[in-house]
PDB file of N, CA and C in Angstrom:
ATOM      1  N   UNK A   1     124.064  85.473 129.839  1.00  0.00           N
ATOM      2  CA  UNK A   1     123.681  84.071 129.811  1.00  0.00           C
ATOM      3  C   UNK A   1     123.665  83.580 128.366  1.00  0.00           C
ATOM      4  N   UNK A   2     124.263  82.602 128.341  1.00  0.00           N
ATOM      5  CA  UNK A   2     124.425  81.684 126.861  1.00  0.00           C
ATOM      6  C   UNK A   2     122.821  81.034 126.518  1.00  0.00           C
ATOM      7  N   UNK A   3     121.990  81.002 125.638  1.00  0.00           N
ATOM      8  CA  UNK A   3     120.697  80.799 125.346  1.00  0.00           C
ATOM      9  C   UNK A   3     120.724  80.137 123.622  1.00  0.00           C
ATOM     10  N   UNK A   4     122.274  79.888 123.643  1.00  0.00           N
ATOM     11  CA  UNK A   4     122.496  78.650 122.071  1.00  0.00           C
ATOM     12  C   UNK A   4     122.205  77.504 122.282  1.00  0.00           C
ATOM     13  N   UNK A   5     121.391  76.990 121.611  1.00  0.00           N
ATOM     14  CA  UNK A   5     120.526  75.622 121.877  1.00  0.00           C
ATOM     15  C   UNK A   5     120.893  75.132 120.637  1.00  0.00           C
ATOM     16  N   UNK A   6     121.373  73.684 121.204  1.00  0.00           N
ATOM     17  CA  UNK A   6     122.079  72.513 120.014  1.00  0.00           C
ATOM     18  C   UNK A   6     120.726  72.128 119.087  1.00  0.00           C
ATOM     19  N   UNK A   7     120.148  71.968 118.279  1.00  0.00           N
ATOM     20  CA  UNK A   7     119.244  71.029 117.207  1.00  0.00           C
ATOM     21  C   UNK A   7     119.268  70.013 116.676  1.00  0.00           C
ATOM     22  N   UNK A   8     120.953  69.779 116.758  1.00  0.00           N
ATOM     23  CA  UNK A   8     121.263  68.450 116.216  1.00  0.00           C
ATOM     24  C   UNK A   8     121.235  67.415 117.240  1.00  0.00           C
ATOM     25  N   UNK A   9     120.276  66.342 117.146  1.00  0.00           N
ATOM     26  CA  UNK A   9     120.618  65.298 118.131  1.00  0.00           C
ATOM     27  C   UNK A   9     120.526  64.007 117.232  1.00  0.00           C
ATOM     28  N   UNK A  10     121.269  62.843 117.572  1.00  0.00           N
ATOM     29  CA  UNK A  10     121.210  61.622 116.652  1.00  0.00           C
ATOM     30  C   UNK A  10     120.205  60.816 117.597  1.00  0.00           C
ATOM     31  N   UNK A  11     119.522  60.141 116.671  1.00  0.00           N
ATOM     32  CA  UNK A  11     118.690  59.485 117.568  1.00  0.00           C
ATOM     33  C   UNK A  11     118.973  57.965 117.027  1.00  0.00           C
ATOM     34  N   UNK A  12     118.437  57.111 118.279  1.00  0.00           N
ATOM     35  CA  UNK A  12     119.548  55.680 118.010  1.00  0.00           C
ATOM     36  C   UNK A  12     117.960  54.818 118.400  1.00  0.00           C
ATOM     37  N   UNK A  13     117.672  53.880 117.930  1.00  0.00           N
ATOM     38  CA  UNK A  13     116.415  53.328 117.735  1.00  0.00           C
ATOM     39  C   UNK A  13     116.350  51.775 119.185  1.00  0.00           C
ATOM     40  N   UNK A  14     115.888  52.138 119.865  1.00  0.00           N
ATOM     41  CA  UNK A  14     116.173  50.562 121.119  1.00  0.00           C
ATOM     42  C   UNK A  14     116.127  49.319 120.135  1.00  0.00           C
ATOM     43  N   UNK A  15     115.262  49.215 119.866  1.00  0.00           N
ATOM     44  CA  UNK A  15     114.769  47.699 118.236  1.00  0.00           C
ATOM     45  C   UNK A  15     115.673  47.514 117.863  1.00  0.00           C
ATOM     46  N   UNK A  16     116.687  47.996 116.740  1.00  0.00           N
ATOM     47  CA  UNK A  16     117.503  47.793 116.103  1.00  0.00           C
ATOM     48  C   UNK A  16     119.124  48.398 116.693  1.00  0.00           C
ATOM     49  N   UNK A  17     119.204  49.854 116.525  1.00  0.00           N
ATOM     50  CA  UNK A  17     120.139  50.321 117.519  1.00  0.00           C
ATOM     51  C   UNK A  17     120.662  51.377 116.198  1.00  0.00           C
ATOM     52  N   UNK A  18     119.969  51.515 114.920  1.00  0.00           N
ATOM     53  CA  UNK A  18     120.462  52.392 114.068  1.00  0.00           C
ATOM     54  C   UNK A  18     120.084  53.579 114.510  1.00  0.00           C
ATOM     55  N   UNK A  19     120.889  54.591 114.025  1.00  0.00           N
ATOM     56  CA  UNK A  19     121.637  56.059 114.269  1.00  0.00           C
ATOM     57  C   UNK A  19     121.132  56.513 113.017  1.00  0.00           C
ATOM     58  N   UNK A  20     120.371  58.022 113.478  1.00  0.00           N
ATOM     59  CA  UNK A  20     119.933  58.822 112.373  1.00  0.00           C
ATOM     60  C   UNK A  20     119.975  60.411 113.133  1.00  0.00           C
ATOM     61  N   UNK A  21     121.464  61.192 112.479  1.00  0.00           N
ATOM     62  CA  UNK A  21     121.185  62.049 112.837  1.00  0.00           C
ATOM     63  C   UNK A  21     120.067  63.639 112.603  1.00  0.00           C
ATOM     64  N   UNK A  22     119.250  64.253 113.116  1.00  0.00           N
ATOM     65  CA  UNK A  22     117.997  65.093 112.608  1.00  0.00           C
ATOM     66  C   UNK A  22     118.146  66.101 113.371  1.00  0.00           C
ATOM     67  N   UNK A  23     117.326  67.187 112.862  1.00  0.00           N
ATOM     68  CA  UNK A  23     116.987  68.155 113.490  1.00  0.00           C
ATOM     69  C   UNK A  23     115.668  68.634 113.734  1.00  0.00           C
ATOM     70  N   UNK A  24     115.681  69.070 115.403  1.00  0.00           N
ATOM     71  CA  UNK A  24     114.424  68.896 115.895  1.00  0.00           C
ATOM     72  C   UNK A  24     113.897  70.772 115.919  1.00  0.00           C
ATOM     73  N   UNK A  25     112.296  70.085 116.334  1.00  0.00           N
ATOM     74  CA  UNK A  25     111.577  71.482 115.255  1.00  0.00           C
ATOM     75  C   UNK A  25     111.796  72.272 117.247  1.00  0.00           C
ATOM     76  N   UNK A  26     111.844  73.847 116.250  1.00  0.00           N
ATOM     77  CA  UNK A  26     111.688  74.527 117.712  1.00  0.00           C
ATOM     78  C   UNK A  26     110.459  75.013 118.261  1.00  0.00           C
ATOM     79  N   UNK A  27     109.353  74.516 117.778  1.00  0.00           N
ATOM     80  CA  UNK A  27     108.192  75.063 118.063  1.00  0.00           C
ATOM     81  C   UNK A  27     107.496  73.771 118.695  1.00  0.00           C
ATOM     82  N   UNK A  28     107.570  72.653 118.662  1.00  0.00           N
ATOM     83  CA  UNK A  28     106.276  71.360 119.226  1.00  0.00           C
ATOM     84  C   UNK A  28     107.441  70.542 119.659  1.00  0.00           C
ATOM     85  N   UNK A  29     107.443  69.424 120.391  1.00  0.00           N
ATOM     86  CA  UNK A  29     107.634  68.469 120.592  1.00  0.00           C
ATOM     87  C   UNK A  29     106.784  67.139 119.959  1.00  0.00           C
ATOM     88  N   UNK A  30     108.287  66.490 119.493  1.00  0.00           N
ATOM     89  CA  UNK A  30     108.237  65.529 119.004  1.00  0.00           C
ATOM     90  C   UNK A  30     108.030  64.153 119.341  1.00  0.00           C
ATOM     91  N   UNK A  31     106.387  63.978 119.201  1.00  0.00           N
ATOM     92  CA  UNK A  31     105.993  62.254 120.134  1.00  0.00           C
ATOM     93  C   UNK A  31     106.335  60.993 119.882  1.00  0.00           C
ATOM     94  N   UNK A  32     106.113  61.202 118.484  1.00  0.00           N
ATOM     95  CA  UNK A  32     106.576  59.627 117.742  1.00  0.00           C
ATOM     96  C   UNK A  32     107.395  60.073 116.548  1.00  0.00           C
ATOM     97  N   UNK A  33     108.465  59.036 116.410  1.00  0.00           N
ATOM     98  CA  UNK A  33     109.483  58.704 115.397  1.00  0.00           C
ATOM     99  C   UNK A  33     109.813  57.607 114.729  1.00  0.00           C
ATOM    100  N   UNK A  34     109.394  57.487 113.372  1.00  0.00           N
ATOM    101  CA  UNK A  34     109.729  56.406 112.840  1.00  0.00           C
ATOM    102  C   UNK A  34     111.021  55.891 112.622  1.00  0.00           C
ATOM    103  N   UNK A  35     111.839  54.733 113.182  1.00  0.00           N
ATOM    104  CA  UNK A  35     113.248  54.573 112.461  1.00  0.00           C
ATOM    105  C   UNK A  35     113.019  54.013 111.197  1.00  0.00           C
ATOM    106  N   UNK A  36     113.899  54.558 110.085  1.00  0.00           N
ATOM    107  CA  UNK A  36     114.010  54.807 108.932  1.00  0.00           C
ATOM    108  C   UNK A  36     114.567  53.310 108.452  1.00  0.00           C
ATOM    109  N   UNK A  37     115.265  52.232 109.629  1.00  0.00           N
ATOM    110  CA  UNK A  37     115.679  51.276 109.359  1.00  0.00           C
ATOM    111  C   UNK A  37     114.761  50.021 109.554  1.00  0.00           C
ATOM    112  N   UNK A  38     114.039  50.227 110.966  1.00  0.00           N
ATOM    113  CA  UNK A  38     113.370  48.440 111.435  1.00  0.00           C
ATOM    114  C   UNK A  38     111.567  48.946 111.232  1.00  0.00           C
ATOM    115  N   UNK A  39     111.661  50.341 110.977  1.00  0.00           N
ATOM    116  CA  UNK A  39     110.165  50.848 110.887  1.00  0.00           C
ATOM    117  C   UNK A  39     109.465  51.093 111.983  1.00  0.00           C
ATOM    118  N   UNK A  40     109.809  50.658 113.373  1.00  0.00           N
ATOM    119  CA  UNK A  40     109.758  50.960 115.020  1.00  0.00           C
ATOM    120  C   UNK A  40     109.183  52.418 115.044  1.00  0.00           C
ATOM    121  N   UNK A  41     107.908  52.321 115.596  1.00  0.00           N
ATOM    122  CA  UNK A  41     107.644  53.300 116.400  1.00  0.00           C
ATOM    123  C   UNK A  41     107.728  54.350 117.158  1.00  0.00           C
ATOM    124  N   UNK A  42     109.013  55.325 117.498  1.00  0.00           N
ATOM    125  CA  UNK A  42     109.219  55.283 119.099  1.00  0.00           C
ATOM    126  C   UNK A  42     108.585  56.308 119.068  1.00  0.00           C
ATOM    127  N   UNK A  43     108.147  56.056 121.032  1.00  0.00           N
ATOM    128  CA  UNK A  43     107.714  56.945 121.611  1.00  0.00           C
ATOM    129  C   UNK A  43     108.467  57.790 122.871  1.00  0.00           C
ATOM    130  N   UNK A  44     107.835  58.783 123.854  1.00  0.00           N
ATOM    131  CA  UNK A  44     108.518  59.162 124.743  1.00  0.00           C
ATOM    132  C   UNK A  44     108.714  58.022 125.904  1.00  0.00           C
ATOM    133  N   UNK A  45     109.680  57.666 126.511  1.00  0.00           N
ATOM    134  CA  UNK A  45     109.644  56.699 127.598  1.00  0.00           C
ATOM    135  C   UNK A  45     108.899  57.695 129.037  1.00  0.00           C
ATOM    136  N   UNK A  46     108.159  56.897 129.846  1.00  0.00           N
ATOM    137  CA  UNK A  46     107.775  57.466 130.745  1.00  0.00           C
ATOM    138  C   UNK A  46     108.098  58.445 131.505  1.00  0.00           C
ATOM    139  N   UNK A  47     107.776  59.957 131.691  1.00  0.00           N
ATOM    140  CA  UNK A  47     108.662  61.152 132.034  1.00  0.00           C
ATOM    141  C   UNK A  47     109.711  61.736 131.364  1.00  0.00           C
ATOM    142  N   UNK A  48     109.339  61.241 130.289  1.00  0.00           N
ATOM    143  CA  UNK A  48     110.092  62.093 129.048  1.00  0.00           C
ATOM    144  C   UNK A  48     109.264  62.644 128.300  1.00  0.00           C
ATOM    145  N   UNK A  49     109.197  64.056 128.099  1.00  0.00           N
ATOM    146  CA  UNK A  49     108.441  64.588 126.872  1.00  0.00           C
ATOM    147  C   UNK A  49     108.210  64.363 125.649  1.00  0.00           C
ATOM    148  N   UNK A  50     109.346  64.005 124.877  1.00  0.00           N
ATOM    149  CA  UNK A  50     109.471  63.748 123.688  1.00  0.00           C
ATOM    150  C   UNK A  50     110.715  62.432 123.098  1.00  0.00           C
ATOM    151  N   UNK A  51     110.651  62.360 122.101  1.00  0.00           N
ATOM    152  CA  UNK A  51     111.743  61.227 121.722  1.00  0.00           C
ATOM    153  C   UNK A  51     112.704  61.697 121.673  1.00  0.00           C
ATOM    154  N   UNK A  52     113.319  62.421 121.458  1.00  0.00           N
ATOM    155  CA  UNK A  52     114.997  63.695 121.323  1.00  0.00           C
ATOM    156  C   UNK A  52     114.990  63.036 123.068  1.00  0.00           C
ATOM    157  N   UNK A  53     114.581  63.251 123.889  1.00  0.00           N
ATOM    158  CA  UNK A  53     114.833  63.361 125.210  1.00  0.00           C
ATOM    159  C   UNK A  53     115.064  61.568 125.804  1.00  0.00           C
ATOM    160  N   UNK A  54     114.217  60.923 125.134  1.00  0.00           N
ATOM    161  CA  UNK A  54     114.412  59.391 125.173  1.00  0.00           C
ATOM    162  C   UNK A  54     115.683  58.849 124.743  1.00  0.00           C
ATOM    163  N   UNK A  55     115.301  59.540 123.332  1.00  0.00           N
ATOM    164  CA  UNK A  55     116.705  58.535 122.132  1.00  0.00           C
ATOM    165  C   UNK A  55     117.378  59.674 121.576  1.00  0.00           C
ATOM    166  N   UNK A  56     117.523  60.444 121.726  1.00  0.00           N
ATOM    167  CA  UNK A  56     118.628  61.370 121.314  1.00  0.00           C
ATOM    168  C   UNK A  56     119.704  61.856 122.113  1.00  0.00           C
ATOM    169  N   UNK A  57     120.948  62.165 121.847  1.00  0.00           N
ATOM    170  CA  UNK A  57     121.741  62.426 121.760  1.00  0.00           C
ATOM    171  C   UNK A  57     121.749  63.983 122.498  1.00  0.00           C
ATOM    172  N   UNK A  58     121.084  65.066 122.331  1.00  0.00           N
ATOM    173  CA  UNK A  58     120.714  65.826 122.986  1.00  0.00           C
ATOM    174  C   UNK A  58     119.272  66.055 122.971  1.00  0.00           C
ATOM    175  N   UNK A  59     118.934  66.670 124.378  1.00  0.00           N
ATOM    176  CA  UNK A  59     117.717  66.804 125.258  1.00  0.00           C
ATOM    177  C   UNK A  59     116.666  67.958 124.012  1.00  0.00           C
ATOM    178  N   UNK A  60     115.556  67.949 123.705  1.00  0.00           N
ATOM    179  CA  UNK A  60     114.581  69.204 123.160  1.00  0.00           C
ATOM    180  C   UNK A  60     114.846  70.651 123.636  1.00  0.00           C
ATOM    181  N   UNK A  61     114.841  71.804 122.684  1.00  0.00           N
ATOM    182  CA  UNK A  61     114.831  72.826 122.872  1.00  0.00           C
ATOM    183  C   UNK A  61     114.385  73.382 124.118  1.00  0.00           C
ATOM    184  N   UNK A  62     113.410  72.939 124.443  1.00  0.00           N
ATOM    185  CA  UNK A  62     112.579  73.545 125.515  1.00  0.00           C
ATOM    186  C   UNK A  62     113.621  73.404 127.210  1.00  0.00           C
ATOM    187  N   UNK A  63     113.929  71.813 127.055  1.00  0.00           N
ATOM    188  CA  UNK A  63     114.604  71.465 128.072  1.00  0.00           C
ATOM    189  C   UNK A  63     115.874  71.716 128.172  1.00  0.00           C
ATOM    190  N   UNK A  64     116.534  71.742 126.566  1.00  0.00           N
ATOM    191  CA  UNK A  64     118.193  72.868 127.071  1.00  0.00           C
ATOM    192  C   UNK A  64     117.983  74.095 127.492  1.00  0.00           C
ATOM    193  N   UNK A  65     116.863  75.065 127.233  1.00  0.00           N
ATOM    194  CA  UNK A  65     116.979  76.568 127.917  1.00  0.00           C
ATOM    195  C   UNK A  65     115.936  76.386 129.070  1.00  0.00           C
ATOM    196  N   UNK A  66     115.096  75.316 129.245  1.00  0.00           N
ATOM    197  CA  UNK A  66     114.668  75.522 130.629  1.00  0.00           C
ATOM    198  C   UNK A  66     113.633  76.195 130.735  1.00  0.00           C
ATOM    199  N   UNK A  67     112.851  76.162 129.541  1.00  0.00           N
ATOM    200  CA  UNK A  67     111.709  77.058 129.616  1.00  0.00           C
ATOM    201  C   UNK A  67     110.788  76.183 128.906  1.00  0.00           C
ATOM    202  N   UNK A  68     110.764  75.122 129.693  1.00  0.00           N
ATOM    203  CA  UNK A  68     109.570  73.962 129.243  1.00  0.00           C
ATOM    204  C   UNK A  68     107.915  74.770 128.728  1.00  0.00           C
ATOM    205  N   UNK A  69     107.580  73.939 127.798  1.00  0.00           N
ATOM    206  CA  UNK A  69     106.379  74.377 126.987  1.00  0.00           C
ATOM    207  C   UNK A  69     105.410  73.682 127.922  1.00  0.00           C
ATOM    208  N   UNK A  70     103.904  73.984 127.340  1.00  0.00           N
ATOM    209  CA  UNK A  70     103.210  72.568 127.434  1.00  0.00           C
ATOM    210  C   UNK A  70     103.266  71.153 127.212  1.00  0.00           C
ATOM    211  N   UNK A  71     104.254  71.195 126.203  1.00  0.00           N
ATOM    212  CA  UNK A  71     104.631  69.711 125.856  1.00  0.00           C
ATOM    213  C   UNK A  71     105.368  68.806 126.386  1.00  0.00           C
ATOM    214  N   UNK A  72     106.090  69.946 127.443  1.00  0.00           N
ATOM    215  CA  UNK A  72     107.383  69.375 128.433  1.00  0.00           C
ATOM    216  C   UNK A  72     106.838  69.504 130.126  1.00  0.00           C
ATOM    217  N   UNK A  73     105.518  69.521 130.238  1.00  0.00           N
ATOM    218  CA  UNK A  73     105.117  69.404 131.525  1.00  0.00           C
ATOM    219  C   UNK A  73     104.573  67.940 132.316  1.00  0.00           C
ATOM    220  N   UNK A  74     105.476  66.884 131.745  1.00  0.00           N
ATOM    221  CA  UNK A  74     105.973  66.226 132.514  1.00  0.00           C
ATOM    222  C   UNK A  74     106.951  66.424 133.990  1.00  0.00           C
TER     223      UNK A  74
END
Protein backbone atom coordinates (compact mmCIF):
# COMPACT_ATOMS: atom_id res chain seq x y z
CA UNK A 1 0.00 0.00 0.00
CA UNK A 2 1.20 3.50 -1.11
CA UNK A 3 1.11 5.72 2.36
CA UNK A 4 2.94 9.05 0.32
CA UNK A 5 0.98 11.89 1.43
CA UNK A 6 1.08 15.18 -0.74
CA UNK A 7 1.89 18.49 1.81
CA UNK A 8 1.69 20.77 -0.73
CA UNK A 9 -1.73 22.23 -1.10
CA UNK A 10 -2.46 25.90 -2.52
CA UNK A 11 -4.94 27.47 -0.74
CA UNK A 12 -7.22 30.06 -2.60
CA UNK A 13 -8.99 32.60 -0.19
CA UNK A 14 -13.29 32.82 -0.96
CA UNK A 15 -12.88 37.02 -0.14
CA UNK A 16 -10.52 37.75 -2.57
CA UNK A 17 -9.67 34.47 -4.55
CA UNK A 18 -5.68 34.83 -4.04
CA UNK A 19 -3.55 31.62 -4.21
CA UNK A 20 -0.87 30.85 -1.70
CA UNK A 21 0.83 27.83 -2.08
CA UNK A 22 2.01 26.10 1.81
CA UNK A 23 2.78 23.33 3.52
CA UNK A 24 0.70 21.76 5.99
CA UNK A 25 2.03 20.58 9.46
CA UNK A 26 1.77 16.70 9.96
CA UNK A 27 1.03 16.66 13.43
CA UNK A 28 -2.39 19.21 14.20
CA UNK A 29 -4.79 20.45 12.03
CA UNK A 30 -5.02 23.61 10.79
CA UNK A 31 -8.24 25.90 12.00
CA UNK A 32 -7.65 29.29 10.93
CA UNK A 33 -5.64 30.91 8.08
CA UNK A 34 -4.82 34.20 7.44
CA UNK A 35 -4.76 35.28 3.60
CA UNK A 36 -1.63 37.05 3.21
CA UNK A 37 -3.57 39.30 0.64
CA UNK A 38 -7.32 40.70 1.94
CA UNK A 39 -6.24 39.66 5.70
CA UNK A 40 -9.59 37.20 5.80
CA UNK A 41 -9.86 34.89 8.34
CA UNK A 42 -10.57 31.46 7.13
CA UNK A 43 -11.99 28.92 8.82
CA UNK A 44 -13.10 25.18 8.39
CA UNK A 45 -16.51 25.24 6.43
CA UNK A 46 -19.02 23.09 8.18
CA UNK A 47 -17.81 19.27 8.20
CA UNK A 48 -14.58 20.06 7.31
CA UNK A 49 -11.81 19.66 9.73
CA UNK A 50 -9.49 22.03 8.77
CA UNK A 51 -8.82 24.80 6.07
CA UNK A 52 -6.42 22.55 3.63
CA UNK A 53 -9.75 20.53 3.39
CA UNK A 54 -12.02 23.76 2.75
CA UNK A 55 -9.56 25.85 0.56
CA UNK A 56 -6.91 23.77 -0.48
CA UNK A 57 -6.00 22.15 -3.22
CA UNK A 58 -5.31 18.92 -1.43
CA UNK A 59 -7.25 17.31 1.53
CA UNK A 60 -4.92 17.19 5.34
CA UNK A 61 -2.62 14.46 6.08
CA UNK A 62 -4.83 12.71 8.23
CA UNK A 63 -7.60 12.49 5.53
CA UNK A 64 -5.23 11.37 2.53
CA UNK A 65 -4.12 8.16 4.61
CA UNK A 66 -7.38 7.77 6.34
CA UNK A 67 -6.36 7.66 9.67
CA UNK A 68 -8.25 10.68 10.93
CA UNK A 69 -6.91 12.22 14.29
CA UNK A 70 -8.97 13.92 16.82
CA UNK A 71 -8.98 16.86 14.82
CA UNK A 72 -10.63 15.14 11.89
CA UNK A 73 -13.59 13.67 13.83
CA UNK A 74 -15.96 15.44 12.09
Amino acid sequence: MDTAINLESTITCPTCGHRKEETMPTDACQFFYQCDNCQTVLKPKPGDCCVYCSYGTVPCPPIQTGEKGDCCAN
